[in-house]
Protein backbone atom coordinates (compact mmCIF):
# COMPACT_ATOMS: atom_id res chain seq x y z
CA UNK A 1 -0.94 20.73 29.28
CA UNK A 2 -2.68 19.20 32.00
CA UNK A 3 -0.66 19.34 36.06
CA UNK A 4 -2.36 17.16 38.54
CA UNK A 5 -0.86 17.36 41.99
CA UNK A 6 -3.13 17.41 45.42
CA UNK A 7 -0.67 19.65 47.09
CA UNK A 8 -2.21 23.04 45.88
CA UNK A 9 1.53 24.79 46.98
CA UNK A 10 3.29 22.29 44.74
CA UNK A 11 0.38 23.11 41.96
CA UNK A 12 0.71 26.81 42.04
CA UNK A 13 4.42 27.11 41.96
CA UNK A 14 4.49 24.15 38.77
CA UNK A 15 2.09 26.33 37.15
CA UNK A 16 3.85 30.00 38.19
CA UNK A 17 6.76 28.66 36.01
CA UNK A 18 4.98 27.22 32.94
CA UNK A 19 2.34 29.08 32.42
CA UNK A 20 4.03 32.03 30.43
CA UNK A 21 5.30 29.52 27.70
CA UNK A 22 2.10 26.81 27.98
CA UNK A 23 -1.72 26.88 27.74
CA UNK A 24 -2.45 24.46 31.22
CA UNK A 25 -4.76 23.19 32.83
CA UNK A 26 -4.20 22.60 36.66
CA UNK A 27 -6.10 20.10 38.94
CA UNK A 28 -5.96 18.21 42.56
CA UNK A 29 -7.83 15.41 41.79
CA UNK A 30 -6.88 12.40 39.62
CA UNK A 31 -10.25 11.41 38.79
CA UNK A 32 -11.10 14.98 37.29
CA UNK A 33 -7.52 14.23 34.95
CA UNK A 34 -9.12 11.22 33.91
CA UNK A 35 -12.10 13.12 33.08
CA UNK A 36 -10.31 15.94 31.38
CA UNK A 37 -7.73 13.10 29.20
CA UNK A 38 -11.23 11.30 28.07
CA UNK A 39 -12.75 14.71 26.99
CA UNK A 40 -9.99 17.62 26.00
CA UNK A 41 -6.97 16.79 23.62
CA UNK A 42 -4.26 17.03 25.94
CA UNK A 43 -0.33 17.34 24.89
CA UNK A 44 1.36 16.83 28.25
CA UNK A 45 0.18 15.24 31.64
CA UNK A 46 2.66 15.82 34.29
CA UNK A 47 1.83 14.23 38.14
CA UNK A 48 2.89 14.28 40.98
CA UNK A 49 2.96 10.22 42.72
CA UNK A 50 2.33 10.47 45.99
CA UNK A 51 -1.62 11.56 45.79
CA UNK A 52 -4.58 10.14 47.78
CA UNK A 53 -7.17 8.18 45.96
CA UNK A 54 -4.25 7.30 43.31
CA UNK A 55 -0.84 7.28 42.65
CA UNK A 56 0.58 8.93 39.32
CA UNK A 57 1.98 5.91 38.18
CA UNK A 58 -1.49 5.05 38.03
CA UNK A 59 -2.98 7.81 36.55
CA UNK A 60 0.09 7.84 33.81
CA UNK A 61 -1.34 4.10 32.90
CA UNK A 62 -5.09 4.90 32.43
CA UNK A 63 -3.55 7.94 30.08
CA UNK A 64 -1.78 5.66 28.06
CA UNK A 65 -4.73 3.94 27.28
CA UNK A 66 -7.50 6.81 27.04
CA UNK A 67 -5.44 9.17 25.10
CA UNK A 68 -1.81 7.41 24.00
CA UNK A 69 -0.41 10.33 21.84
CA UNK A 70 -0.37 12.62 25.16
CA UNK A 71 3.47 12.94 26.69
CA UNK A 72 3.57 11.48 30.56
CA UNK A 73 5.89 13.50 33.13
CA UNK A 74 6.12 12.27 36.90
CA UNK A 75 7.06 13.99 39.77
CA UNK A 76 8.76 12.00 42.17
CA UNK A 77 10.62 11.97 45.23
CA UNK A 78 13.94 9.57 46.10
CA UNK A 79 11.77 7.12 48.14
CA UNK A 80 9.66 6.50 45.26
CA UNK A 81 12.70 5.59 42.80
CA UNK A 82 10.88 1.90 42.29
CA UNK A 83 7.48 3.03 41.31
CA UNK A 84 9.10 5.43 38.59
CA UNK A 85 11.02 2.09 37.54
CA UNK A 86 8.28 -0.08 36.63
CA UNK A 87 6.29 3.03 35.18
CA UNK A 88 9.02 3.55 32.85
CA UNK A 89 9.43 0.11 31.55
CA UNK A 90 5.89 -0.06 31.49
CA UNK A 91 5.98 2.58 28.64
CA UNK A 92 3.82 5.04 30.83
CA UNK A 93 6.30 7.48 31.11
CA UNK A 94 8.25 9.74 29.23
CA UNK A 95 10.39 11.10 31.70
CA UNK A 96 10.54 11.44 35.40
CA UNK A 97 11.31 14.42 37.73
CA UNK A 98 12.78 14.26 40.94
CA UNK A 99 11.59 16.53 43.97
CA UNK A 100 12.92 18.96 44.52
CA UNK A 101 13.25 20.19 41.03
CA UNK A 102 15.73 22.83 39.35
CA UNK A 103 13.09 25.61 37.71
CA UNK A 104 15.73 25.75 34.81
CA UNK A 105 15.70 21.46 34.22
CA UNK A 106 11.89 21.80 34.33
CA UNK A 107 11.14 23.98 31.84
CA UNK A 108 13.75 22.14 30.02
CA UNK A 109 11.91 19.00 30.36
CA UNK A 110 8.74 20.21 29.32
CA UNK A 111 10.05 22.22 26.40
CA UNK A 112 11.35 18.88 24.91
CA UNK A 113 8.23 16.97 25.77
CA UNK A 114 5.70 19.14 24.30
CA UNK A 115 7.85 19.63 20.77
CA UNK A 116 7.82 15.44 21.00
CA UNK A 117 4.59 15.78 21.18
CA UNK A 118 3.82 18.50 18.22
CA UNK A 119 6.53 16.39 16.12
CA UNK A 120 4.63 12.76 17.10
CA UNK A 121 0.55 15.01 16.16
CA UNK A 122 2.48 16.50 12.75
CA UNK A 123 3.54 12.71 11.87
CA UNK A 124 -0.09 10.90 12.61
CA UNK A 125 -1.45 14.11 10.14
CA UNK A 126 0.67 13.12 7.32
CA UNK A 127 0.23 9.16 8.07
CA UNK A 128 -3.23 9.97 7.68
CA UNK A 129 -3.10 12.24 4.57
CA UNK A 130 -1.02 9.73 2.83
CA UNK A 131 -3.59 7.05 3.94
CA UNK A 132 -6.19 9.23 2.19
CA UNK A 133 -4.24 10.23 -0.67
CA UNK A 134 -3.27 6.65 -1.77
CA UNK A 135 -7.33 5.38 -0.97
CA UNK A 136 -8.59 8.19 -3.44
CA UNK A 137 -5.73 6.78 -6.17
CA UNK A 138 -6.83 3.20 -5.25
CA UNK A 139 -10.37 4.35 -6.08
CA UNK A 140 -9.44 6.48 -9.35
CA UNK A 141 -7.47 3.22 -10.51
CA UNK A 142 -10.57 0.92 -10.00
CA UNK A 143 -12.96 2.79 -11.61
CA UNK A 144 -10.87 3.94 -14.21
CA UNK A 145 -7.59 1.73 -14.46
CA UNK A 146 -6.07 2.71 -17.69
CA UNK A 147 -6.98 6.56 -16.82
CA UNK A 148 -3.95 8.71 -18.13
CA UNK A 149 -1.80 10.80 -16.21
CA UNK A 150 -1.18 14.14 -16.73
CA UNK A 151 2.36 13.50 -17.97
CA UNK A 152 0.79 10.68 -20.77
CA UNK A 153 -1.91 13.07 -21.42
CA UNK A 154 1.08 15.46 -22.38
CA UNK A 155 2.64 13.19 -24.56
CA UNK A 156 -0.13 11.77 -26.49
CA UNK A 157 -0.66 15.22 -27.38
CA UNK A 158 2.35 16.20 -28.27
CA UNK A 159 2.29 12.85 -30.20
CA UNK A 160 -0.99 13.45 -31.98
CA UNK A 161 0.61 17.02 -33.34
CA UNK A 162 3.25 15.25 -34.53
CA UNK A 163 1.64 13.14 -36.16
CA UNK A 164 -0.94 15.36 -37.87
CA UNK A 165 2.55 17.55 -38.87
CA UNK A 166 3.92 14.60 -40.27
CA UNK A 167 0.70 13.96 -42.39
CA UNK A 168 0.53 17.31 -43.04
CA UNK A 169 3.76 17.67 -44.77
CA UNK A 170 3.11 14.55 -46.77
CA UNK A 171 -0.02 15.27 -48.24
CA UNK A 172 1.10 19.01 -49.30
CA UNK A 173 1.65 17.80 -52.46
CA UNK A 174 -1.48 15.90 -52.83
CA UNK A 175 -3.61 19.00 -51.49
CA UNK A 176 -2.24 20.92 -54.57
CA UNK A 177 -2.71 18.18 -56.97
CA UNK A 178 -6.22 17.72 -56.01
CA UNK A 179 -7.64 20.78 -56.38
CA UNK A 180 -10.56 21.33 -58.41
CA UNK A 181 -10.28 20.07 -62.36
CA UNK A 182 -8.80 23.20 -64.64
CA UNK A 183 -10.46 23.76 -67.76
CA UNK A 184 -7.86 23.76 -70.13
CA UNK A 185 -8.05 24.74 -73.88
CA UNK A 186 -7.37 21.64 -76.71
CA UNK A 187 -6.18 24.17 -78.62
CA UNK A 188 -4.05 26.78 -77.61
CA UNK A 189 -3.17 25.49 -73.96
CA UNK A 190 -4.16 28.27 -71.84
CA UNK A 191 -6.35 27.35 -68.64
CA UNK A 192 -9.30 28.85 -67.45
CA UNK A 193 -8.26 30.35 -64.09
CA UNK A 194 -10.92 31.73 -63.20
CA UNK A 195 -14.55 32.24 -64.26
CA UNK A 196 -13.91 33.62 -68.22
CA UNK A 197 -10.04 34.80 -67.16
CA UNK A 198 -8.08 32.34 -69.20
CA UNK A 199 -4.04 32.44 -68.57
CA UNK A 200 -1.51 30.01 -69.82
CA UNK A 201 -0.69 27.55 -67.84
CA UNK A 202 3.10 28.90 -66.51
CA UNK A 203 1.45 32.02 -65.51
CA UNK A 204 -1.01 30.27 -64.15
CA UNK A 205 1.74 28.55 -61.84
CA UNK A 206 3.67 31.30 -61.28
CA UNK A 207 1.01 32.77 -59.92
CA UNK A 208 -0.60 30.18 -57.66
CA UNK A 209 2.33 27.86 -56.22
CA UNK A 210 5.88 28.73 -54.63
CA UNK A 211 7.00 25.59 -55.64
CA UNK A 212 8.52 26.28 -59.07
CA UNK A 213 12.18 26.54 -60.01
CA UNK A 214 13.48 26.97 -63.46
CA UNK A 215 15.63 24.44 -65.44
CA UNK A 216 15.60 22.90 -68.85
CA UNK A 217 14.25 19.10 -69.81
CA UNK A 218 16.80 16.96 -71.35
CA UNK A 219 15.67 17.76 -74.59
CA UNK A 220 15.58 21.46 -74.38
CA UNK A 221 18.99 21.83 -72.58
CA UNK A 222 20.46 19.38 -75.36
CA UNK A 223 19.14 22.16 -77.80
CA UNK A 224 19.54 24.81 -75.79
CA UNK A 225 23.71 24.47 -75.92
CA UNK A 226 23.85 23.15 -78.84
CA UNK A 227 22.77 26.39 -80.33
CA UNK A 228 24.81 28.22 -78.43
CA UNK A 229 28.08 26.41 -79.51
């Protein structure tokens, strides 16, 4: 916070009361406040008008130009009431405070302006990181336009498992069935399981598939209960 008034009194008592709460910097002269707006980041200038080589209303213009985002108090007294006027519908002021001023309404005053202030610094920050943000997607999406986001990458995933699932489950069957060529024996049936270990061929299933449940053929369950009755 920057106080500019060339009545060193008036200085020291502004600054007795503010400078518990507030980092400030306190000055007499207007041209060092230019100096200091054009150099330091400053939250809050608040100045008095009545001051030699230029009026605050004056100073509170150049700040709007050299550093805009900075909050602009002036002190005033009654007489002054037009000055303060035109400053405000000018823009260059935030708000106005008349001499002699409560202590209480003061720190009142400046408590608002400098949370303005943070809120107003907080909001340019996030303008700025969006700004960013959407110029790196810009980027991302000219150089690689059809570049998947994490959520399609996800789902072509999970649709490629599927998918191999599905073909899994189909070809089960074929696996089985195309497994390597059984020798199998003209004469008495039995299969060569392994190298000289010949079994017949329903052992040789039982042994080497789940998939097997027992019934009859037509023609064996036509004989089958036929016998029986």
């Amino acid at each position: 916070m920057l106080v500019v008034d060339d009545e060193i009194e008036v200085l020291e008592s502004v600054v007795d009361l503010l400078r518990k709460e507030f980092d400030l910097v306190a000055t007499t002269s207007a041209d060092e406040a230019v100096h200091l707006l054009e150099t330091e980041d400053v939250a809050l200038l608040l100045t008095d008008q009545r001051m030699p080589k230029m009026l605050g209303s004056q100073l509170l213009a150049r700040a709007m130009h050299i550093s805009p985002g900075t909050t602009r108090i002036l002190f005033t007294a009654y007489s002054d009431i037009e000055a303060v006027i035109q400053a405000v519908n000018k823009g260059q002021v935030y708000q106005y405070i008349s001499k002699p001023w409560e202590p209480d309404r003061l720190l009142e005053i400046v408590r608002t302006a400098t949370e303005k202030y943070s809120l107003a610094a907080e909001n340019r920050r996030l303008i700025r990181e969006l700004a960013a943000t959407m110029d790196s997607t810009k980027e991302q999406k000219d150089s690689e336009p059809n570049a998947p986001t994490e959520l399609d990458r996800l789902a072509q995933q999970n649709h490629e498992l599927q998918a191999a699932l599905d073909k899994l489950n189909n070809s089960f069957w074929h696996i089985e069935r195309l497994r390597d060529l059984l020798p199998i024996c003209m004469s008495c049936g039995k299969v060569e399981a392994e190298k000289g270990k010949w079994m017949v061929l329903l052992d040789f299933f039982k042994t080497n598939t789940l998939f097997l449940s027992h019934t009859y053929c037509p023609p064996c369950r036509t004989a089958f209960f036929d016998d029986e009755e």
